[in-house]
PDB file of N, CA and C in Angstrom:
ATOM      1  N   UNK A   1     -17.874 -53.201-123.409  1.00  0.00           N
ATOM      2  CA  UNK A   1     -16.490 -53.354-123.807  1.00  0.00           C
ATOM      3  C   UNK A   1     -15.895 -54.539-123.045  1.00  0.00           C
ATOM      4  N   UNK A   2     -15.085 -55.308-123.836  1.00  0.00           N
ATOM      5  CA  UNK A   2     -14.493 -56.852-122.948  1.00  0.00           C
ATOM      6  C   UNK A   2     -13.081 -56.681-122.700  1.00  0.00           C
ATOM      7  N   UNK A   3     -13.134 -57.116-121.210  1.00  0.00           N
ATOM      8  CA  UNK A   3     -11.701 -56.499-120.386  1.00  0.00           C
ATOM      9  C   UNK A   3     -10.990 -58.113-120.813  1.00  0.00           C
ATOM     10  N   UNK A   4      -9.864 -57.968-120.975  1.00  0.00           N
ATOM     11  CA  UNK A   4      -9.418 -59.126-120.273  1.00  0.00           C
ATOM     12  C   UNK A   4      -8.708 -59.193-118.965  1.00  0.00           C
ATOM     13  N   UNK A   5      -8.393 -60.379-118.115  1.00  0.00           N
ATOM     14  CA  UNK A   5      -8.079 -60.594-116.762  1.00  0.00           C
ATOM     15  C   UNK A   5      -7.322 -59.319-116.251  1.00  0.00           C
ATOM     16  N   UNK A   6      -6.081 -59.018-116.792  1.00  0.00           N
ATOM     17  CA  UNK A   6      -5.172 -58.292-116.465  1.00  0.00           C
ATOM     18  C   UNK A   6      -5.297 -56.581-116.267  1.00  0.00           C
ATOM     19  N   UNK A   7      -6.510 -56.350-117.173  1.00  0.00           N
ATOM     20  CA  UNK A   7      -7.158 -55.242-117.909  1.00  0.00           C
ATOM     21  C   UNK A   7      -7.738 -54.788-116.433  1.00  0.00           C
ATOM     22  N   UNK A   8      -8.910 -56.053-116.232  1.00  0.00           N
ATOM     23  CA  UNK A   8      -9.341 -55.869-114.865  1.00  0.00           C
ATOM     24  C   UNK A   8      -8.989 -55.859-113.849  1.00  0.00           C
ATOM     25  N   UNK A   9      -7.484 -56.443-113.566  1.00  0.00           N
ATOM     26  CA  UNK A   9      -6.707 -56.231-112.226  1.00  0.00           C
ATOM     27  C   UNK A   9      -6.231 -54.603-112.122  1.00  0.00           C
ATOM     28  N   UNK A  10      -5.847 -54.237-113.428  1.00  0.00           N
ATOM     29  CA  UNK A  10      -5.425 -53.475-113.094  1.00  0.00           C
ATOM     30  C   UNK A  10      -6.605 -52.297-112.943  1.00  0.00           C
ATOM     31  N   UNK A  11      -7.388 -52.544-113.626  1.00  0.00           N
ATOM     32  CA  UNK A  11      -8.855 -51.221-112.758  1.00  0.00           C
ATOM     33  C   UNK A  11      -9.108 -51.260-111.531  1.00  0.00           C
ATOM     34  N   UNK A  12      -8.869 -52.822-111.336  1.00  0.00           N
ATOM     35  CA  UNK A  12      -9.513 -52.533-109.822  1.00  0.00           C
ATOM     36  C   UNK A  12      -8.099 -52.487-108.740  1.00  0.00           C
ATOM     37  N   UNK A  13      -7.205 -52.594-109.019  1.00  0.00           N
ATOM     38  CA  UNK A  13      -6.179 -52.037-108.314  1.00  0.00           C
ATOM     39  C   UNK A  13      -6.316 -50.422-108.618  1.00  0.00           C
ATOM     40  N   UNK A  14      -6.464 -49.871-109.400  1.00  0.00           N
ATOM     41  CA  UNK A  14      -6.362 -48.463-109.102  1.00  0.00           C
ATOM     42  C   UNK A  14      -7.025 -47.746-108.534  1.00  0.00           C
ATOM     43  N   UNK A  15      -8.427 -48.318-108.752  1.00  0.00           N
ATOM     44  CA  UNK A  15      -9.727 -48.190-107.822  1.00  0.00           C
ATOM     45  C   UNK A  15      -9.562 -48.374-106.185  1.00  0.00           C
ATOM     46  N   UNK A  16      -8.884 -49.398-106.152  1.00  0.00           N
ATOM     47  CA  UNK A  16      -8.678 -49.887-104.512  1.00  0.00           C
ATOM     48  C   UNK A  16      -8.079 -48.270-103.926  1.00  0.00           C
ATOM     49  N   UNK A  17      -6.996 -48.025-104.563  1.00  0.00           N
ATOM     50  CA  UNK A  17      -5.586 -47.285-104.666  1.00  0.00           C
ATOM     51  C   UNK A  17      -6.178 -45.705-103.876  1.00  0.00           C
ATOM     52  N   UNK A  18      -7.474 -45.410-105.234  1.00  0.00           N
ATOM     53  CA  UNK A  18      -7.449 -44.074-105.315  1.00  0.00           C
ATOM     54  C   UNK A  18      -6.837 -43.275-105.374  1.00  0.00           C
ATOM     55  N   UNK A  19      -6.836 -42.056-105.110  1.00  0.00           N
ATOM     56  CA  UNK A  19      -6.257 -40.652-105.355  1.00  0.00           C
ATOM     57  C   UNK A  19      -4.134 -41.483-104.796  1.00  0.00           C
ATOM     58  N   UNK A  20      -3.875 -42.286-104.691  1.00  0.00           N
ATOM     59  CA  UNK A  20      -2.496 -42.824-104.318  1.00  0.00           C
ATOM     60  C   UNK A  20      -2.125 -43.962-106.006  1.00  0.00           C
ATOM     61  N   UNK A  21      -2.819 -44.018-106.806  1.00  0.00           N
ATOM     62  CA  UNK A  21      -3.194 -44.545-107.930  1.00  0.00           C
ATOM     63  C   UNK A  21      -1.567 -43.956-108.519  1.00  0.00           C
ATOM     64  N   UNK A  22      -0.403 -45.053-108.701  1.00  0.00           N
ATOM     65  CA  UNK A  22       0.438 -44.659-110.221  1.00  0.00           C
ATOM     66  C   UNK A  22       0.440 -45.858-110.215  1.00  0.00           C
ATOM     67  N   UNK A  23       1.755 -46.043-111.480  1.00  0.00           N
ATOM     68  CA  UNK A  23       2.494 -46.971-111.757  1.00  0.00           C
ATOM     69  C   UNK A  23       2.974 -48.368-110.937  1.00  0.00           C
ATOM     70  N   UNK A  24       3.637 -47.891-110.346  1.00  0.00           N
ATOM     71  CA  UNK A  24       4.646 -48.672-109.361  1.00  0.00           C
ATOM     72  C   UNK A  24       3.461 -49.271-107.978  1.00  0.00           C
ATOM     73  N   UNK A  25       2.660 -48.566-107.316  1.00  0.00           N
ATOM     74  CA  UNK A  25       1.560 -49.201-106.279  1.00  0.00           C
ATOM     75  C   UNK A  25       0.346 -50.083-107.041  1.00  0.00           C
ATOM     76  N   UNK A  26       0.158 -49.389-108.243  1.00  0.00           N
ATOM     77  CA  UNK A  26      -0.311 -50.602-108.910  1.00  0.00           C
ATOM     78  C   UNK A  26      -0.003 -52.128-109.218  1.00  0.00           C
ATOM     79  N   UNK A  27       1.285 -52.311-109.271  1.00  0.00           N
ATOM     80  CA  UNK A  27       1.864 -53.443-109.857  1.00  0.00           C
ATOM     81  C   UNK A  27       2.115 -53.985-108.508  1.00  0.00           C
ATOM     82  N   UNK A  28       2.749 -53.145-107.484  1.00  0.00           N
ATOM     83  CA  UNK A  28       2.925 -54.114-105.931  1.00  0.00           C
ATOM     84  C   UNK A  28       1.201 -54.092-105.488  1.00  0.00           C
ATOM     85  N   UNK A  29       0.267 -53.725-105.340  1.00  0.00           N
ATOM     86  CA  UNK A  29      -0.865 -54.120-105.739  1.00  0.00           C
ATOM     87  C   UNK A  29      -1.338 -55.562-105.983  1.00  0.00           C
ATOM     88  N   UNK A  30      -1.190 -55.677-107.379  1.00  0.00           N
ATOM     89  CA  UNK A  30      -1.466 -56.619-108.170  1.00  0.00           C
ATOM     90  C   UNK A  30      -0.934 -57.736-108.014  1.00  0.00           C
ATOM     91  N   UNK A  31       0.717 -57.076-107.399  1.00  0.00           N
ATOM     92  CA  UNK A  31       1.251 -58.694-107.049  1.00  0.00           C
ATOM     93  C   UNK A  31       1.066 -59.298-105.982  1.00  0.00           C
ATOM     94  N   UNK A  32       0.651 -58.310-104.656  1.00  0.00           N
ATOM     95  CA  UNK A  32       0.686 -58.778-103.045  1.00  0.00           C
ATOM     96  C   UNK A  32      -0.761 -59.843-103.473  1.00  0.00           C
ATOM     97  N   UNK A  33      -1.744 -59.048-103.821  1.00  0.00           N
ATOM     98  CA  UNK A  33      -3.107 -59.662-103.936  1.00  0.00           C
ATOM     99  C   UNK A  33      -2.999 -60.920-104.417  1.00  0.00           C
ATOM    100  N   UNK A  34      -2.123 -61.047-105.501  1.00  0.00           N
ATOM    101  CA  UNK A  34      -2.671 -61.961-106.564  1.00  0.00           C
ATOM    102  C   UNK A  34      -1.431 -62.970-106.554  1.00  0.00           C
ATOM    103  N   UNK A  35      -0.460 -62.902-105.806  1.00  0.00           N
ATOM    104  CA  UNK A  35       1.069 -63.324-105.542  1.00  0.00           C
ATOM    105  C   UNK A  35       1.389 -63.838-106.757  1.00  0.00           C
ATOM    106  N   UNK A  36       0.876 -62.988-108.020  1.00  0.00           N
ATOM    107  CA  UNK A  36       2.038 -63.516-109.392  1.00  0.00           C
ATOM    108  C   UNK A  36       2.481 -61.946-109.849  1.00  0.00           C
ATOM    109  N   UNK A  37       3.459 -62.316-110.206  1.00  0.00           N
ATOM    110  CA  UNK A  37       4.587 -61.051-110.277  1.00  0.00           C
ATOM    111  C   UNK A  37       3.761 -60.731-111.802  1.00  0.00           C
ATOM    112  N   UNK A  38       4.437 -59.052-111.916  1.00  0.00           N
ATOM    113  CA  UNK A  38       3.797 -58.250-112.556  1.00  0.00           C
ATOM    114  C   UNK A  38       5.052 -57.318-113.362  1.00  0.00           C
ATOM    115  N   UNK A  39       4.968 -57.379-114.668  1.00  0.00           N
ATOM    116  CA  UNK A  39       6.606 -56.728-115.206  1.00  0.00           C
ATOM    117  C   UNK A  39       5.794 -55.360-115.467  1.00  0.00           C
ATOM    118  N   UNK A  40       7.315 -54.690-115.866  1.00  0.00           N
ATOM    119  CA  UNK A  40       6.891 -53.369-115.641  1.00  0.00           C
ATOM    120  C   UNK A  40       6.473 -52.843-116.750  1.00  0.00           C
ATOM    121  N   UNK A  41       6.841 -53.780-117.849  1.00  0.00           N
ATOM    122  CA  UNK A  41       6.827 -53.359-119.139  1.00  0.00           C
ATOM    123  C   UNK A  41       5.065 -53.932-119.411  1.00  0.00           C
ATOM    124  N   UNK A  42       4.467 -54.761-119.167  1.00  0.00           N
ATOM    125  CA  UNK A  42       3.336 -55.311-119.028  1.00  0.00           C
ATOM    126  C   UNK A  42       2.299 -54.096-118.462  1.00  0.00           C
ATOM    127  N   UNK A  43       2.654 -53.613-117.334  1.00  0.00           N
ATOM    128  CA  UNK A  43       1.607 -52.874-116.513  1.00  0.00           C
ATOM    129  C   UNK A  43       1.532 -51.197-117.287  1.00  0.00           C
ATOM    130  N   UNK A  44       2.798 -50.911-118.021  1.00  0.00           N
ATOM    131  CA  UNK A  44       2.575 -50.048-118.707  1.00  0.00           C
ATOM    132  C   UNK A  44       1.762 -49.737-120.139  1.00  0.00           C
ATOM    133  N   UNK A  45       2.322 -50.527-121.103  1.00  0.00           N
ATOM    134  CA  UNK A  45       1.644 -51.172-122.224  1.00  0.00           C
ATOM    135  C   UNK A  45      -0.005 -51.171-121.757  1.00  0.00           C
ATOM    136  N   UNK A  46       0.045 -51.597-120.959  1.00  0.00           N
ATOM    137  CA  UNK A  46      -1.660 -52.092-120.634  1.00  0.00           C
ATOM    138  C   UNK A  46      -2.310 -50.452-119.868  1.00  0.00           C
ATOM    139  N   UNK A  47      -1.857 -49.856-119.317  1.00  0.00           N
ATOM    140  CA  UNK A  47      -2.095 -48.669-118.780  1.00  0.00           C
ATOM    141  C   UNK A  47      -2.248 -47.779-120.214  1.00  0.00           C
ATOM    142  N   UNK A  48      -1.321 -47.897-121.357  1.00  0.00           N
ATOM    143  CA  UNK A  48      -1.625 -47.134-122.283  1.00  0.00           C
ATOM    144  C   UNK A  48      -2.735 -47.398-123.362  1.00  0.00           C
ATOM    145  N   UNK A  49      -3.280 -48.934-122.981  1.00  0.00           N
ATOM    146  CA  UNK A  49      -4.239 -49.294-124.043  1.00  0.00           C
ATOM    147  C   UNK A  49      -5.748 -48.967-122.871  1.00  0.00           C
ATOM    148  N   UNK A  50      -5.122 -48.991-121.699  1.00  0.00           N
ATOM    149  CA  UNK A  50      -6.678 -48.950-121.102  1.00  0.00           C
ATOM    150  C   UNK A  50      -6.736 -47.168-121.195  1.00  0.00           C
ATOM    151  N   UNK A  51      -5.912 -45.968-121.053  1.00  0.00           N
ATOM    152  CA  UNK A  51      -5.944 -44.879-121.908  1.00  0.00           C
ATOM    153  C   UNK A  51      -6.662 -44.890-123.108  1.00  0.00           C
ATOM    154  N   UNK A  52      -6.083 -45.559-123.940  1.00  0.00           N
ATOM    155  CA  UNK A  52      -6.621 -45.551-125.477  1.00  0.00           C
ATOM    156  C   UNK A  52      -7.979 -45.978-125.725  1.00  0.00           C
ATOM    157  N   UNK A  53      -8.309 -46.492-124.485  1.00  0.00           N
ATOM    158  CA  UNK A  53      -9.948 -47.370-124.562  1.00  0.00           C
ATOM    159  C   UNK A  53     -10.815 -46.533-123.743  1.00  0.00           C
ATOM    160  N   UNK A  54     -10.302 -45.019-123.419  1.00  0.00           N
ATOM    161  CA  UNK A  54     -10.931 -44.107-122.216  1.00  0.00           C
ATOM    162  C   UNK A  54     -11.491 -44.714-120.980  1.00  0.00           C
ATOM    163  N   UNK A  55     -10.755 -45.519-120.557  1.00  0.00           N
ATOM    164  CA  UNK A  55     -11.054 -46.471-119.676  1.00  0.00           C
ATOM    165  C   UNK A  55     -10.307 -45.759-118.031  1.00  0.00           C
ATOM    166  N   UNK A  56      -9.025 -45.027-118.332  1.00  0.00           N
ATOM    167  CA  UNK A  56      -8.596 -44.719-117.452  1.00  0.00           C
ATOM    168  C   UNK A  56      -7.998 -43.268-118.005  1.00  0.00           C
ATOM    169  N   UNK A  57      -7.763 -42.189-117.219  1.00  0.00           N
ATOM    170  CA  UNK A  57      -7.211 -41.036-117.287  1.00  0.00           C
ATOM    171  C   UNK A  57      -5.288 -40.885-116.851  1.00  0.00           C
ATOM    172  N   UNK A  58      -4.699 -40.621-117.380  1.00  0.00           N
ATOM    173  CA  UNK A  58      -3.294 -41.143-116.572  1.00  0.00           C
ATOM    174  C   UNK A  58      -3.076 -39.374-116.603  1.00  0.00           C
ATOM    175  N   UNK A  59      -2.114 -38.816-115.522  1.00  0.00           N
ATOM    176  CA  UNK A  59      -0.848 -37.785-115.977  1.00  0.00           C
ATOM    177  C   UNK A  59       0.207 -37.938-115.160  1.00  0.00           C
ATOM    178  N   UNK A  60       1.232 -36.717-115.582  1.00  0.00           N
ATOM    179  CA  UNK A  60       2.357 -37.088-114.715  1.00  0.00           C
ATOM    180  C   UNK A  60       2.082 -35.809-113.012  1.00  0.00           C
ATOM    181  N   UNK A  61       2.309 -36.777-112.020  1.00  0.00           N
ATOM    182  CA  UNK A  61       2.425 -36.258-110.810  1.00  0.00           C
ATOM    183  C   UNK A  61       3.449 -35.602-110.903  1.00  0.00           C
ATOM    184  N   UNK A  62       3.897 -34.620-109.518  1.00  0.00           N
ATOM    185  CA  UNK A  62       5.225 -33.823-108.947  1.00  0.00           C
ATOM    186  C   UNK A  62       5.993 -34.710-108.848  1.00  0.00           C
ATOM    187  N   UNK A  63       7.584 -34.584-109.339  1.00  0.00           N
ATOM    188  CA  UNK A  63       8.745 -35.150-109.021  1.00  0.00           C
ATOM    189  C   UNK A  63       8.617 -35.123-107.313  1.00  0.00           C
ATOM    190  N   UNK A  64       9.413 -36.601-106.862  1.00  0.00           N
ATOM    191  CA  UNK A  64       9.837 -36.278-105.400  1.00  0.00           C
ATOM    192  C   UNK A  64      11.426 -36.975-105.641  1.00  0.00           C
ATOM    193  N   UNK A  65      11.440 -36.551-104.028  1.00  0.00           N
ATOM    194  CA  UNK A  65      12.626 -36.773-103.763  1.00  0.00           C
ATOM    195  C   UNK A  65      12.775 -38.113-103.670  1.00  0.00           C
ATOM    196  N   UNK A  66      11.883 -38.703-102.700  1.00  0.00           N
ATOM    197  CA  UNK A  66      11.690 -39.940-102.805  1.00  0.00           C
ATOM    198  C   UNK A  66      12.363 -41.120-104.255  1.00  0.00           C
ATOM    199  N   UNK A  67      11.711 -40.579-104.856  1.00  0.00           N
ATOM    200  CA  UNK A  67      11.968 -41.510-106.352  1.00  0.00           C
ATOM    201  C   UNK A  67      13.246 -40.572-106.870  1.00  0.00           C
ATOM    202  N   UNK A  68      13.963 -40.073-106.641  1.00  0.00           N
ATOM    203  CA  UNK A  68      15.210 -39.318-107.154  1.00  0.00           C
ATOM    204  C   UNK A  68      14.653 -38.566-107.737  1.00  0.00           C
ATOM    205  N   UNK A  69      13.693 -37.709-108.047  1.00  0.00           N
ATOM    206  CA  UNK A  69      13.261 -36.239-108.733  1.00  0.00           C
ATOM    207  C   UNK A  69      12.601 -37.484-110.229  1.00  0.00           C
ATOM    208  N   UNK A  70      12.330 -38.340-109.813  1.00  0.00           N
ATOM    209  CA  UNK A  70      11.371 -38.362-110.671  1.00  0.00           C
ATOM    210  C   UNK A  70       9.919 -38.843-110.703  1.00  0.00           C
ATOM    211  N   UNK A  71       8.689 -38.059-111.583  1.00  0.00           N
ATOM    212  CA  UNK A  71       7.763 -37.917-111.611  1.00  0.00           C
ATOM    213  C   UNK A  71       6.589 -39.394-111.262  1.00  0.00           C
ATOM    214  N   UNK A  72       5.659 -39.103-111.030  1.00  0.00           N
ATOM    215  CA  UNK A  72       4.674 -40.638-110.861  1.00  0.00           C
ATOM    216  C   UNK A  72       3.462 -40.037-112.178  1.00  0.00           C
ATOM    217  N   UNK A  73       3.206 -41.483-112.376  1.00  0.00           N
ATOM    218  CA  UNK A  73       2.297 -41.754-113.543  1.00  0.00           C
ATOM    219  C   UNK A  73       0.969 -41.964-112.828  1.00  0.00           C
ATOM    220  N   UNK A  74       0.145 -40.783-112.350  1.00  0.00           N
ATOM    221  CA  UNK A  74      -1.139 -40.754-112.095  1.00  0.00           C
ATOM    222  C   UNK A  74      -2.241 -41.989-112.317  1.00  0.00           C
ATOM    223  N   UNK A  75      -2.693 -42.424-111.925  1.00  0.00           N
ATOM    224  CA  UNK A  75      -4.064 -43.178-112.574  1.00  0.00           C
ATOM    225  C   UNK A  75      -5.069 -42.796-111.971  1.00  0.00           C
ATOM    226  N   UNK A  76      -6.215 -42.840-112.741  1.00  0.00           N
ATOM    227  CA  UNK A  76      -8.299 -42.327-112.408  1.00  0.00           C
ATOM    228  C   UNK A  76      -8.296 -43.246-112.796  1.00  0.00           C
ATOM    229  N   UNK A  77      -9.748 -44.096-112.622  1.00  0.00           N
ATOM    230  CA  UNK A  77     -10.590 -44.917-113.426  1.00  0.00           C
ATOM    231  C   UNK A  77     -11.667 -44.117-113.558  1.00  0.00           C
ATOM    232  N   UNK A  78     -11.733 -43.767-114.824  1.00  0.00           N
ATOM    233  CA  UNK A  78     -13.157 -43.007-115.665  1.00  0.00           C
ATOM    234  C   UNK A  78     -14.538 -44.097-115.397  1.00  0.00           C
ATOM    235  N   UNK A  79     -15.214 -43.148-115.681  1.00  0.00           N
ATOM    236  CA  UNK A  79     -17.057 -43.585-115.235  1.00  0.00           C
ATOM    237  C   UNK A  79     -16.909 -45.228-116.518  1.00  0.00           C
ATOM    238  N   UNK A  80     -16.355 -44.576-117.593  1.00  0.00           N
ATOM    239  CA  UNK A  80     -16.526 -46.075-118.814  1.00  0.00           C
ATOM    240  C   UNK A  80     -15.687 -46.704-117.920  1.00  0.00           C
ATOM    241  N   UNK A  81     -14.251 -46.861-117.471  1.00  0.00           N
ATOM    242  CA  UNK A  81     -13.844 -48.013-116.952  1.00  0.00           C
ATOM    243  C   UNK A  81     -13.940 -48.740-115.722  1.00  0.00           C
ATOM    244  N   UNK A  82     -15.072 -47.871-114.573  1.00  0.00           N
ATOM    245  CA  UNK A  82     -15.907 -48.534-113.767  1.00  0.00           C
ATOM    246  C   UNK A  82     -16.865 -49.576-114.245  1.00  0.00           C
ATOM    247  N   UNK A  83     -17.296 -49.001-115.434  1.00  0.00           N
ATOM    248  CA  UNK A  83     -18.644 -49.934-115.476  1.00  0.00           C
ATOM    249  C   UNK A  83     -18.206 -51.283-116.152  1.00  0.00           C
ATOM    250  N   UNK A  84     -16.928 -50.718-117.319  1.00  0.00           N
ATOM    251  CA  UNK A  84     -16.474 -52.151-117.954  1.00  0.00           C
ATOM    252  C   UNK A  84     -16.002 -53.228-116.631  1.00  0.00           C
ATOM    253  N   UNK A  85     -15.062 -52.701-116.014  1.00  0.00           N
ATOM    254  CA  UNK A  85     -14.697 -53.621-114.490  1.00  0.00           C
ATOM    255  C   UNK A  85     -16.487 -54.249-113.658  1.00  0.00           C
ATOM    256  N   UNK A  86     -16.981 -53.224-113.855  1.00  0.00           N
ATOM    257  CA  UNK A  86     -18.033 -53.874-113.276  1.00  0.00           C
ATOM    258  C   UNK A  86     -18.661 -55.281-114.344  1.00  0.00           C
ATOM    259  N   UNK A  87     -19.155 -54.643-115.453  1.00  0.00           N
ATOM    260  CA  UNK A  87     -19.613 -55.753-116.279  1.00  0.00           C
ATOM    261  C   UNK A  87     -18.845 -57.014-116.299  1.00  0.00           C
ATOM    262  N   UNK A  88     -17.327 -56.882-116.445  1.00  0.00           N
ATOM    263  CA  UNK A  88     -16.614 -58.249-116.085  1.00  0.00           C
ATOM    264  C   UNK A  88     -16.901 -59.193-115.047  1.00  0.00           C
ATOM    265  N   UNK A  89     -16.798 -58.356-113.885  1.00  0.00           N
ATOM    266  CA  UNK A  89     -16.780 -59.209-112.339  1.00  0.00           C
ATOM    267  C   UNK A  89     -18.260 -59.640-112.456  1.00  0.00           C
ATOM    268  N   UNK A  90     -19.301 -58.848-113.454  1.00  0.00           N
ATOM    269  CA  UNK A  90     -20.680 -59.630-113.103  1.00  0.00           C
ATOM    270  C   UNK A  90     -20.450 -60.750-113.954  1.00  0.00           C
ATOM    271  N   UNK A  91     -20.331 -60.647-115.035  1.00  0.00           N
ATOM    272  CA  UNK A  91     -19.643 -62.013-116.061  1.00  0.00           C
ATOM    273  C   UNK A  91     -19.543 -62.929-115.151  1.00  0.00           C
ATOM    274  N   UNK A  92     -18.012 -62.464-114.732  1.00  0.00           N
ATOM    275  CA  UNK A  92     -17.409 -64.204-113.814  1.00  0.00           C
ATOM    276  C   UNK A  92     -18.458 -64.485-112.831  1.00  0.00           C
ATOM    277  N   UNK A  93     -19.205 -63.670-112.034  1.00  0.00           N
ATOM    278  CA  UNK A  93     -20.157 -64.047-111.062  1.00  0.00           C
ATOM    279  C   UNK A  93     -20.903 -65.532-111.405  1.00  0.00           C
ATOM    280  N   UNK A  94     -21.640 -64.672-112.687  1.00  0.00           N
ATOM    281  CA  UNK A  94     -22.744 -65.151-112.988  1.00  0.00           C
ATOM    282  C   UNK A  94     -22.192 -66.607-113.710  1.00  0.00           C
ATOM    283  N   UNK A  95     -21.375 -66.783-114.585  1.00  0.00           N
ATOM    284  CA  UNK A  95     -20.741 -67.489-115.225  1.00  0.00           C
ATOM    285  C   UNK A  95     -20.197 -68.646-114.490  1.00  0.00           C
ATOM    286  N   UNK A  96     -19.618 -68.422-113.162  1.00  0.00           N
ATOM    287  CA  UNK A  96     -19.284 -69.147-111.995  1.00  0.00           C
ATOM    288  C   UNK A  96     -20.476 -69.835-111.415  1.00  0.00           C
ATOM    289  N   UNK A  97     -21.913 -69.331-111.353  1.00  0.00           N
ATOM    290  CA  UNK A  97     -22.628 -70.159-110.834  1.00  0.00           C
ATOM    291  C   UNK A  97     -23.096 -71.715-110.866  1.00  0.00           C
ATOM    292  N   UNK A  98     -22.614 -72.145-109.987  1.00  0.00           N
ATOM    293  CA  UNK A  98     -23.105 -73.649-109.630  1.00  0.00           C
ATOM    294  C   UNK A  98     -21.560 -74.874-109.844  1.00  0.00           C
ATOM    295  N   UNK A  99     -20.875 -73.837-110.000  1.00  0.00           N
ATOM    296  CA  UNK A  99     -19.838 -74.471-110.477  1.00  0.00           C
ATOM    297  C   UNK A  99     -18.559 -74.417-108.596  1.00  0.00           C
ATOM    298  N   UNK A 100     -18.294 -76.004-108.296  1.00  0.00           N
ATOM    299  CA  UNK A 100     -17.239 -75.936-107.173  1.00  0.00           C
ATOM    300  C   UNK A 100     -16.412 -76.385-107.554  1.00  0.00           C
ATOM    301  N   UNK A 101     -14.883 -75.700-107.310  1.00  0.00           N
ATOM    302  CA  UNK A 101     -13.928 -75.347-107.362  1.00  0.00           C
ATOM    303  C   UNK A 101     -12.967 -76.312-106.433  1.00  0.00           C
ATOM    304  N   UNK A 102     -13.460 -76.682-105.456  1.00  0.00           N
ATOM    305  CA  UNK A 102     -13.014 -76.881-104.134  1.00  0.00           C
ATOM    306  C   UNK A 102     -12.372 -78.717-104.956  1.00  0.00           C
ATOM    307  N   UNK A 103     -11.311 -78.973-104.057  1.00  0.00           N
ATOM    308  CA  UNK A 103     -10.192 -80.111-104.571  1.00  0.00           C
ATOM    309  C   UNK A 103     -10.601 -80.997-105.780  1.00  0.00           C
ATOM    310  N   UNK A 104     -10.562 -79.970-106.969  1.00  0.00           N
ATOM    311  CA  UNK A 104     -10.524 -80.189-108.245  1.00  0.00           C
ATOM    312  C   UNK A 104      -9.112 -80.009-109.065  1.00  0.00           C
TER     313      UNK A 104
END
């Protein structure tokens, strides 16, 4: 299955995350790492297609107080959306070889 870029940030941010995996640590995540900002409407949309692609498992967590009594949007990465994240990053690996980057 072919991720695109964003597809894969966000697996492997949730992966990083683990069992601390929603919404909102995903996207500050994505942005500390990658220092390009991340909308909210973007990280959701894409959370519901990587759902739709059984790529990831989502539900809703316990309300806290914290967030004013409201709930967090769970994330897993399922066994399929390990391996698709994996198959990508081998892509760019391999795809990257021989190729420098450096003051180009």
């Amino acid at each position: 299955m072919a991720l695109g870029e964003f597809e894969y940030l966000m697996l492997t941010a949730a992966a990083r995350l683990g069992d601390d995996a929603y919404g909102a640590a995903i996207r500050q995540e994505i942005e500390q790492v990658t220092g390009r900002a991340c909308s909210l409407g973007a990280l959701y949309t894409t959370l519901d297609r990587l759902e739709k692609k059984a790529l990831i498992k989502t539900w809703m967590g316990e309300a806290t107080p914290q967030r004013g009594g409201r709930a967090k949007r769970m994330v897993r990465v399922t066994a399929k959306g390990a391996r698709a994240a994996s198959s990508f990053y081998d892509t760019v690996i391999r795809f990257s070889r021989g190729v420098a980057w450096a003051s180009k």
